[in-house]
C-alpha atoms as a PDB file:
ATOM      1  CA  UNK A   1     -11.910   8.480   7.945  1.00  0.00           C
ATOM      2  CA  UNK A   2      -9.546   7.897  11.000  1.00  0.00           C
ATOM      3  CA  UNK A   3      -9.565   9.669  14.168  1.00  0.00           C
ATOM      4  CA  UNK A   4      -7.118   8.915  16.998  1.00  0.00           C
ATOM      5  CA  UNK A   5      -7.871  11.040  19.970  1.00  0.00           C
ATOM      6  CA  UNK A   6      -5.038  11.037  22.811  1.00  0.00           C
ATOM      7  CA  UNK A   7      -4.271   7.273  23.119  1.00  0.00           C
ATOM      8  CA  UNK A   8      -1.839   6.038  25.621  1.00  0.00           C
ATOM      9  CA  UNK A   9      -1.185   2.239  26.022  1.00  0.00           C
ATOM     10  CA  UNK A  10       1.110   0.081  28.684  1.00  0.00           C
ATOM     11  CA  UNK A  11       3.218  -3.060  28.381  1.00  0.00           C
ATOM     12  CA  UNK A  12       3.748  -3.851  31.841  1.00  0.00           C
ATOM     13  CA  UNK A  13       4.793  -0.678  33.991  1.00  0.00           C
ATOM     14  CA  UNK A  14       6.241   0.538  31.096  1.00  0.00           C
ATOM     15  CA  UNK A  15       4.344   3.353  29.202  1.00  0.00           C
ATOM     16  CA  UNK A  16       4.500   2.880  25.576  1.00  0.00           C
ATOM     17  CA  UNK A  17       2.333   5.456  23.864  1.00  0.00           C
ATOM     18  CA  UNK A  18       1.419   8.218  25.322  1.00  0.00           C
ATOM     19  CA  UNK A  19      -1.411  10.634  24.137  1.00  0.00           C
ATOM     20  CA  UNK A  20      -0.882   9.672  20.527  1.00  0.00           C
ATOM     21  CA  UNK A  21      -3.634  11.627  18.648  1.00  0.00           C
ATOM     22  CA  UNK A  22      -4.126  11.664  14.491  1.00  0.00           C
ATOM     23  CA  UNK A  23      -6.368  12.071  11.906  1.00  0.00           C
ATOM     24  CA  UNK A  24      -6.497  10.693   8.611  1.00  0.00           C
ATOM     25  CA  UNK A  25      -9.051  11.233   5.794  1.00  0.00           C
ATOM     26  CA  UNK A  26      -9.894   9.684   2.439  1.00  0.00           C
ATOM     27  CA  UNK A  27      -7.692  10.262  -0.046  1.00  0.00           C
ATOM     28  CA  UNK A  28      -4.668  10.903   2.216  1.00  0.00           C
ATOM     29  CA  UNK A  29      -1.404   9.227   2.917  1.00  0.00           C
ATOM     30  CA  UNK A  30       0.042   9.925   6.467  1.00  0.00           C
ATOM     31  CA  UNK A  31       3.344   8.880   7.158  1.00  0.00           C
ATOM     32  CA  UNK A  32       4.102   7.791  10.376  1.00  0.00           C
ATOM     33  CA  UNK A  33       7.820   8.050  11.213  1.00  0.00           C
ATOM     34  CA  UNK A  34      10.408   7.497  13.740  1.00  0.00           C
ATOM     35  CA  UNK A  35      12.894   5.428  15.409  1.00  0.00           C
ATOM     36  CA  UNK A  36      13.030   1.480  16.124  1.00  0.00           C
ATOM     37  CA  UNK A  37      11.186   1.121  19.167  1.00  0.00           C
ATOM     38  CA  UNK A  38       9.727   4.796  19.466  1.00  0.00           C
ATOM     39  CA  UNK A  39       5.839   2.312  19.569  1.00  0.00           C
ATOM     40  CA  UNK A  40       5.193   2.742  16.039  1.00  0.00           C
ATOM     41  CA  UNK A  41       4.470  -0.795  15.777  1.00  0.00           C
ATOM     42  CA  UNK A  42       2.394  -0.348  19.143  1.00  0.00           C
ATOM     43  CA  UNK A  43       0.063   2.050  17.788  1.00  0.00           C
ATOM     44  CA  UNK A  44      -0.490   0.487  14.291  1.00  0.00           C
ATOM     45  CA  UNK A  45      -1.267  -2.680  16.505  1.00  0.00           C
ATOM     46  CA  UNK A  46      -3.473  -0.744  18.911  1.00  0.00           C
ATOM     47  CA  UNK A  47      -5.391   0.892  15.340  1.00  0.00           C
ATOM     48  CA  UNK A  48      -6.294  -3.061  14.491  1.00  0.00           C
ATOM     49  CA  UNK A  49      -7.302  -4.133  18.053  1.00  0.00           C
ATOM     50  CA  UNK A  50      -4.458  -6.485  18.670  1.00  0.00           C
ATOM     51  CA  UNK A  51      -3.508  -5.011  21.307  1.00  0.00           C
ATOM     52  CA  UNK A  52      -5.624  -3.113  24.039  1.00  0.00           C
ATOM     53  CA  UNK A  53      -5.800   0.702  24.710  1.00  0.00           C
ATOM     54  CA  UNK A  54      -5.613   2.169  28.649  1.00  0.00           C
ATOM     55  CA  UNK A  55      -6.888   5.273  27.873  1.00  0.00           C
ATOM     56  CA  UNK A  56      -8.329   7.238  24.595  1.00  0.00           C
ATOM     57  CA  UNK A  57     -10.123   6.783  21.286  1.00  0.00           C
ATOM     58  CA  UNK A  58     -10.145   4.985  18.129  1.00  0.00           C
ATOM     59  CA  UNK A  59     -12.881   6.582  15.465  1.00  0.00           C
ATOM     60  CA  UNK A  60     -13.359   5.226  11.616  1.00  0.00           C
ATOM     61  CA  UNK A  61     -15.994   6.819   9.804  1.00  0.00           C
ATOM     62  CA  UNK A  62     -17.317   8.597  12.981  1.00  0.00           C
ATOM     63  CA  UNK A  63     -17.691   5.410  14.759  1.00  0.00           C
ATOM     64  CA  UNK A  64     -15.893   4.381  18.071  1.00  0.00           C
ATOM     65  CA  UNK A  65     -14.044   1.213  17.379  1.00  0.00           C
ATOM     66  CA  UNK A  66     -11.799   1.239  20.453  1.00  0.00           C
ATOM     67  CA  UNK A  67     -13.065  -1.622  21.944  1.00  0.00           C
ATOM     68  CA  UNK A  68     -13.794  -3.701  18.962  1.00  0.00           C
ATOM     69  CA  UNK A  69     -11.841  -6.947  17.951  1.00  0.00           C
ATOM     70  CA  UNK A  70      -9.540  -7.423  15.125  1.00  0.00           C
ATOM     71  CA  UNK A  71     -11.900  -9.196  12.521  1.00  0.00           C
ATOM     72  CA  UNK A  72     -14.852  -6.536  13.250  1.00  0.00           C
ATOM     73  CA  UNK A  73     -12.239  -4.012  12.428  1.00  0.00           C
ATOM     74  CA  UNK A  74     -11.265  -5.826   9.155  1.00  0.00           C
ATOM     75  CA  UNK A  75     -15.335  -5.929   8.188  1.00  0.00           C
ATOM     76  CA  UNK A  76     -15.240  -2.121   8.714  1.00  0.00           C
ATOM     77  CA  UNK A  77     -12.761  -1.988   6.038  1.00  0.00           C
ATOM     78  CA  UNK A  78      -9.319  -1.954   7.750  1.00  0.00           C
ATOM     79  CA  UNK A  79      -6.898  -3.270   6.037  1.00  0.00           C
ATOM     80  CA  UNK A  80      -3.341  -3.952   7.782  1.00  0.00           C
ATOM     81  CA  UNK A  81      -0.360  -5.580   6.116  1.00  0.00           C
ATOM     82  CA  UNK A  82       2.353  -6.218   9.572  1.00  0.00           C
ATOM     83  CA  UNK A  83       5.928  -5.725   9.514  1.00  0.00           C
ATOM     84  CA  UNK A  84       7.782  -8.990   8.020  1.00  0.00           C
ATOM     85  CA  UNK A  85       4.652  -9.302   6.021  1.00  0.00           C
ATOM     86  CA  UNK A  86       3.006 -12.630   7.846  1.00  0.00           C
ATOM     87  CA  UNK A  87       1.799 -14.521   4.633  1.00  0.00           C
ATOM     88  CA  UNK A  88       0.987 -18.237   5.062  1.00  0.00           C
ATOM     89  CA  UNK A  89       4.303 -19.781   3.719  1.00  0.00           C
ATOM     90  CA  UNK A  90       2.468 -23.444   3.230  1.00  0.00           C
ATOM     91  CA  UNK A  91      -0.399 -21.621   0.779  1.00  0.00           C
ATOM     92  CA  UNK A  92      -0.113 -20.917  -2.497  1.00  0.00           C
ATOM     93  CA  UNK A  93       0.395 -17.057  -4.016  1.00  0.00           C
ATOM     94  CA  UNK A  94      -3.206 -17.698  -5.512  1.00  0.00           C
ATOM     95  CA  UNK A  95      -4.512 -19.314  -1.376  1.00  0.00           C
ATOM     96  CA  UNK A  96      -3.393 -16.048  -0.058  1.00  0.00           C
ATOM     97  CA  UNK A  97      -5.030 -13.497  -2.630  1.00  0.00           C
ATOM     98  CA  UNK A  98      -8.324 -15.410  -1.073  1.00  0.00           C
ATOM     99  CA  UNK A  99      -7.461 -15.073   2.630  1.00  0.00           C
ATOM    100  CA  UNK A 100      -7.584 -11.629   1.904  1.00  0.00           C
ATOM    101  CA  UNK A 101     -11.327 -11.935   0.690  1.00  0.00           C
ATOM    102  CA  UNK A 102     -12.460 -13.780   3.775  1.00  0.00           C
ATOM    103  CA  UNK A 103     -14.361 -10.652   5.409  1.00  0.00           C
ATOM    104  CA  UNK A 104     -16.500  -9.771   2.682  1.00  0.00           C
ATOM    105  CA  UNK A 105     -19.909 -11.920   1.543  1.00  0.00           C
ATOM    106  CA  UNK A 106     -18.989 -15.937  -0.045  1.00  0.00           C
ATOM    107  CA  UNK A 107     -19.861 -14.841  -3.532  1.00  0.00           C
ATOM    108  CA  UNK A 108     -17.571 -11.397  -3.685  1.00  0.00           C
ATOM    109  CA  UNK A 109     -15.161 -13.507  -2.630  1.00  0.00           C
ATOM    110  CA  UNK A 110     -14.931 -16.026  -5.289  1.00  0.00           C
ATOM    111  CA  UNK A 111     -12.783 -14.346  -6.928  1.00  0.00           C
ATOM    112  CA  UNK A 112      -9.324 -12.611  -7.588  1.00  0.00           C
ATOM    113  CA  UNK A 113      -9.471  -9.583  -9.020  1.00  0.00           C
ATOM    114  CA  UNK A 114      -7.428  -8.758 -11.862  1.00  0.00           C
ATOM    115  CA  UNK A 115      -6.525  -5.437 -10.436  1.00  0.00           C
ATOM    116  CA  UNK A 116      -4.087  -7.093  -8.069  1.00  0.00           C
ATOM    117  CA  UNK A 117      -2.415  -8.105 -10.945  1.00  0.00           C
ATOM    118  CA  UNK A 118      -1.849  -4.904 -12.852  1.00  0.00           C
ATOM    119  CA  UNK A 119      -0.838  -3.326 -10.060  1.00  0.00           C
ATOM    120  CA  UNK A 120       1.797  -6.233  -8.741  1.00  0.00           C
ATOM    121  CA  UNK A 121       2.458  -8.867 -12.124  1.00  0.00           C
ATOM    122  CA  UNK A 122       5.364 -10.973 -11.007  1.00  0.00           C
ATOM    123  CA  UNK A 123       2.053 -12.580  -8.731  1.00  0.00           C
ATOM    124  CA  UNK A 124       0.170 -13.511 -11.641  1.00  0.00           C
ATOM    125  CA  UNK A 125       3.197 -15.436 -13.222  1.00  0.00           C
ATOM    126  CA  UNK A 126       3.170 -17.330  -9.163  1.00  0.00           C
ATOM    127  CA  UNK A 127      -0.516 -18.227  -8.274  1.00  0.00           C
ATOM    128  CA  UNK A 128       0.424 -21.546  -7.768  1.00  0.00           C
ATOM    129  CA  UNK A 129       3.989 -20.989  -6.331  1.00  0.00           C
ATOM    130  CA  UNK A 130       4.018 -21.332  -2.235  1.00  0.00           C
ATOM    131  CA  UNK A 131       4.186 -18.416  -0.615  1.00  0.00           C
ATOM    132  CA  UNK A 132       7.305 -19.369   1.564  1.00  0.00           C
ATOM    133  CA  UNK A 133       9.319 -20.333  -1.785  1.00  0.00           C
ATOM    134  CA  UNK A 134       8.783 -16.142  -2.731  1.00  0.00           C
ATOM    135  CA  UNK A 135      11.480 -13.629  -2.296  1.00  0.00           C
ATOM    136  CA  UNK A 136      11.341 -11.171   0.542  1.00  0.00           C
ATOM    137  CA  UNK A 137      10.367  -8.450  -1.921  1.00  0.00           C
ATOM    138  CA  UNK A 138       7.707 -10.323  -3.428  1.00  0.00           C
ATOM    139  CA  UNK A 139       6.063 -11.648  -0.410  1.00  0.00           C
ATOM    140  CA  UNK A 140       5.652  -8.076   0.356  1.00  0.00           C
ATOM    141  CA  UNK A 141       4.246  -7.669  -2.983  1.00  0.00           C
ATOM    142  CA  UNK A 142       1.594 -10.708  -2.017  1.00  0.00           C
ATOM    143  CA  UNK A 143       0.963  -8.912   1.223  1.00  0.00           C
ATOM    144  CA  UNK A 144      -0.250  -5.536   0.038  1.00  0.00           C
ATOM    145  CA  UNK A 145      -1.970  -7.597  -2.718  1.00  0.00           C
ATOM    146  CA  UNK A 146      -3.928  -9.231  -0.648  1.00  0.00           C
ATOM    147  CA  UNK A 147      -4.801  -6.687   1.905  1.00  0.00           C
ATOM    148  CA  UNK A 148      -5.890  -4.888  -1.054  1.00  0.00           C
ATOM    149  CA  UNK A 149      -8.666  -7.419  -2.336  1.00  0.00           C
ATOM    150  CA  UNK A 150     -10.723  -6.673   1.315  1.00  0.00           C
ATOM    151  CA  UNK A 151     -11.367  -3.499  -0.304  1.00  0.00           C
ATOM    152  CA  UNK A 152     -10.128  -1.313   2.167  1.00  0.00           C
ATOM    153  CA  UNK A 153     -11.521   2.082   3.653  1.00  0.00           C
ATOM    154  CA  UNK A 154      -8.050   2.320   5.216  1.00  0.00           C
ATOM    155  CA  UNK A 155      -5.089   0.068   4.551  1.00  0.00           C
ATOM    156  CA  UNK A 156      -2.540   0.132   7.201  1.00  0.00           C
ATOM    157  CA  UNK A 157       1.691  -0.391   5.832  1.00  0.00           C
ATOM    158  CA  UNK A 158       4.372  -1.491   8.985  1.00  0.00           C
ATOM    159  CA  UNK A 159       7.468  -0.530   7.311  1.00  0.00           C
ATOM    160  CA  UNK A 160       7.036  -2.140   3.980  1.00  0.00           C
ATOM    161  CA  UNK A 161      10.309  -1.325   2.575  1.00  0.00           C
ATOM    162  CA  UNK A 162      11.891  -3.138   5.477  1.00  0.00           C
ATOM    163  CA  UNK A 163      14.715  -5.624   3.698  1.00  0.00           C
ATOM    164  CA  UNK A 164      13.517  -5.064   0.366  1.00  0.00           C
ATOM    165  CA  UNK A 165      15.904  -4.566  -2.899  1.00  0.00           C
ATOM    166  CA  UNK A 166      15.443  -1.368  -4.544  1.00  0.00           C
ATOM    167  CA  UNK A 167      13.663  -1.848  -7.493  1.00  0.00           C
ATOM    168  CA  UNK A 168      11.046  -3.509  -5.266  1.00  0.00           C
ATOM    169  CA  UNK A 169      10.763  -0.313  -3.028  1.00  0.00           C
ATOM    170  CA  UNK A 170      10.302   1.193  -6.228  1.00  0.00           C
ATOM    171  CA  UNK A 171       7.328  -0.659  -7.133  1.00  0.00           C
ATOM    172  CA  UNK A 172       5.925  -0.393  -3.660  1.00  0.00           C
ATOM    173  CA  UNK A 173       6.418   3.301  -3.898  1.00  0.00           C
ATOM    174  CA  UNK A 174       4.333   3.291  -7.632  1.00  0.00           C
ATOM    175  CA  UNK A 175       1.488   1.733  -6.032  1.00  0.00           C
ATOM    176  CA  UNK A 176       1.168   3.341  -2.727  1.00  0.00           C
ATOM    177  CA  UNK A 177       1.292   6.724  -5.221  1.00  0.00           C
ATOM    178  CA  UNK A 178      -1.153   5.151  -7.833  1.00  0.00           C
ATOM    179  CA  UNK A 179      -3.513   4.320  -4.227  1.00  0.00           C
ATOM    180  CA  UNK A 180      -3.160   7.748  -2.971  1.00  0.00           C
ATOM    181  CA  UNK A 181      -3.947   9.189  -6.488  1.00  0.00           C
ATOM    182  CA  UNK A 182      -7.078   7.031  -6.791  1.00  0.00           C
ATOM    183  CA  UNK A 183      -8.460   8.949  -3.831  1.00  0.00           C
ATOM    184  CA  UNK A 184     -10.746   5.802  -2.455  1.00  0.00           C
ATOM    185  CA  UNK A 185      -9.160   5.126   0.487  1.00  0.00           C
ATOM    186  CA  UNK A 186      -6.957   6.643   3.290  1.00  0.00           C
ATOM    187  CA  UNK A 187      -3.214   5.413   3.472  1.00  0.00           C
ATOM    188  CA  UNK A 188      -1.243   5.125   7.192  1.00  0.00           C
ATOM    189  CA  UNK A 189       2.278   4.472   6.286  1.00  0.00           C
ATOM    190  CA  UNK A 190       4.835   3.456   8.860  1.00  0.00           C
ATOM    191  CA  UNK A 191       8.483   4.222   8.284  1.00  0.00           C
ATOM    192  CA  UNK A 192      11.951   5.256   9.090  1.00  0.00           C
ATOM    193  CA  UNK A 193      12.895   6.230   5.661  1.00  0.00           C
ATOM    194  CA  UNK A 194      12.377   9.771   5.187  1.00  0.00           C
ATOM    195  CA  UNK A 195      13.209   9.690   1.495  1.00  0.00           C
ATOM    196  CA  UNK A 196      10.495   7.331   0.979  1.00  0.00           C
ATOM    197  CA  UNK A 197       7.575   8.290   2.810  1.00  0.00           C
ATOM    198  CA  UNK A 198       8.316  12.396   1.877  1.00  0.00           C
ATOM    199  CA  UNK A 199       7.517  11.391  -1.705  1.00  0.00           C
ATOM    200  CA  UNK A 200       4.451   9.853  -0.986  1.00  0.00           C
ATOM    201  CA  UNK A 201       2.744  11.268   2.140  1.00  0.00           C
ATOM    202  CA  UNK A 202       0.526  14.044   2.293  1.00  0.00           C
ATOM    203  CA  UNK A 203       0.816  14.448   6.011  1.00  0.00           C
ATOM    204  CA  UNK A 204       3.613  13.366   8.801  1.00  0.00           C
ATOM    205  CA  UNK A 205       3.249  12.214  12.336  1.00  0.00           C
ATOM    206  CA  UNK A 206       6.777  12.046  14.323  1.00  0.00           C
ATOM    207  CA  UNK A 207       6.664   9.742  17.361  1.00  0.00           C
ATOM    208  CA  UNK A 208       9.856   9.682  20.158  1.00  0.00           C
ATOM    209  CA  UNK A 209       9.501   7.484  23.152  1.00  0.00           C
ATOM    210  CA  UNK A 210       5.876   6.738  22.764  1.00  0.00           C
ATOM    211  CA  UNK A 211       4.547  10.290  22.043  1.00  0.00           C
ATOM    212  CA  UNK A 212       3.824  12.656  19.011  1.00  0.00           C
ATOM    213  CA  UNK A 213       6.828  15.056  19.172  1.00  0.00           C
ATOM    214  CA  UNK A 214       6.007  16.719  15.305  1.00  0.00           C
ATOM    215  CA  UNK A 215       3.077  16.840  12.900  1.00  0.00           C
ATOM    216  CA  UNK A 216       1.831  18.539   9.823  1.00  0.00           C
ATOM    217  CA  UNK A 217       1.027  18.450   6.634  1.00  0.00           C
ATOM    218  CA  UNK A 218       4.016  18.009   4.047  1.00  0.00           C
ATOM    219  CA  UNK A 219       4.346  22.088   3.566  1.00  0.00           C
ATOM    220  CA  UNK A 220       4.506  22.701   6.669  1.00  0.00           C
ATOM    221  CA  UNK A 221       7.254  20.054   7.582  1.00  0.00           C
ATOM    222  CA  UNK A 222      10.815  20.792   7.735  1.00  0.00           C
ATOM    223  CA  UNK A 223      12.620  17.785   6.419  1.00  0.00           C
ATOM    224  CA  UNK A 224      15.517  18.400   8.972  1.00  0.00           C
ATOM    225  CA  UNK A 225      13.469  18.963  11.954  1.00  0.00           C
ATOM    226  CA  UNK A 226      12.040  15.627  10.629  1.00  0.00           C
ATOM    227  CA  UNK A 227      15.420  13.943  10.201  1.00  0.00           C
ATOM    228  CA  UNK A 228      16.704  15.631  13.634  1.00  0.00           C
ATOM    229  CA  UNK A 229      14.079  12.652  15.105  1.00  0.00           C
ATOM    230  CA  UNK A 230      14.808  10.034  13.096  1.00  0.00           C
ATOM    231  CA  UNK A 231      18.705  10.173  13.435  1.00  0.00           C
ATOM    232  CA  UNK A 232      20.274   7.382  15.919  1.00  0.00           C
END
């Protein structure tokens, strides 16, 4: 599904990843994991084209989409919900839910599907609610929601426990599990938490300083070699 083959990207004269190289199939949920400013972010950002690549491969479905833009990306199927969640705070619960239809054909895209509602309820009780009047915890909520509705190949999470109450995490944790389980789609999830991503990944990528410094599936992982990098 995803293939990342030894990607190194600069900001300024400052090297920020350097020969960062993954794979990811359907089915799977990798957890990527480290420290604040290890280029986590970077390389999730680098995945969706925001930002450029110096050197090294992107590959989805066997394709090369290094050089692709952002919304050719999202028509691919990439799905990528940013750390602090980015809704539009003027639109409406129910405005947002659509946004997230916007890549595929007018008609598909008329409308909401009630699966986003099973999975996350407190957003059918809001439709009509702005987006900016939601909690933190539910805007996240909205966020996965309505990455969800481009029926992803590969949906993309930037720390989505980030300031979020516990019983919310919990929730967030049931349907990145339920996801996983369904076995359509691949699942890249960026944390810090340990805790949380060992429940739900099937797979762990540790970066330090812009690099890969451990990887492996979750048997093969040591959960204190994993904390050892994750420790301030």
């Amino acid at each position: 599904m995803l293939n990342v083959e030894k990607l190194n990207q600069y900001y300024g004269s400052s090297h920020t990843l350097r020969g960062v190289s993954l794979d990811l199939q359907k089915g799977q949920c990798l957890a990527l994991l480290g420290r604040n400013g290890v280029g986590k972010t970077t390389l999730l950002k680098c995945l969706m084209g925001v930002l450029p690549v110096a050197a090294g491969n992107v590959r989805l479905d066997n394709r090369d989409i290094t050089k692709l833009k952002p919304h050719e990306r999202a028509a691919l199927g990439i799905a990528y919900v940013p750390q602090g969640r980015e809704i539009f705070a003027r639109l409406t619960v129910e405005e947002n839910l659509m946004m997230g239809m916007a890549v595929k054909p007018g008609r598909q895209a008329s409308k909401i599907r009630g699966e986003v509602f099973e999975l996350f309820p407190v957003l059918k009780e809001m439709l009509h609610r702005r987006g900016g009047d939601l909690s933190g915890g539910q805007q996240q909520q909205l966020a996965i929601a309505r990455a969800l509705l481009a029926d992803p190949k590969l949906i993309i999470l930037d720390e989505p426990t980030e300031g979020i109450q516990p019983s919310i995490i919990k929730d967030i944790g049931r349907v990145i599990r339920l996801l996983r389980e369904r076995g359509d789609m691949a699942i890249l999830l960026c944390e810090q938490y340990f805790d949380f991503a060992q429940e739900l990944a099937d797979k762990f990528v540790v970066l330090s300083r812009g690099e890969v410094v451990a990887s492996g599936v979750q048997a093969q992982m040591s959960g204190e070699d994993i904390k050892r990098h994750l420790a301030v």
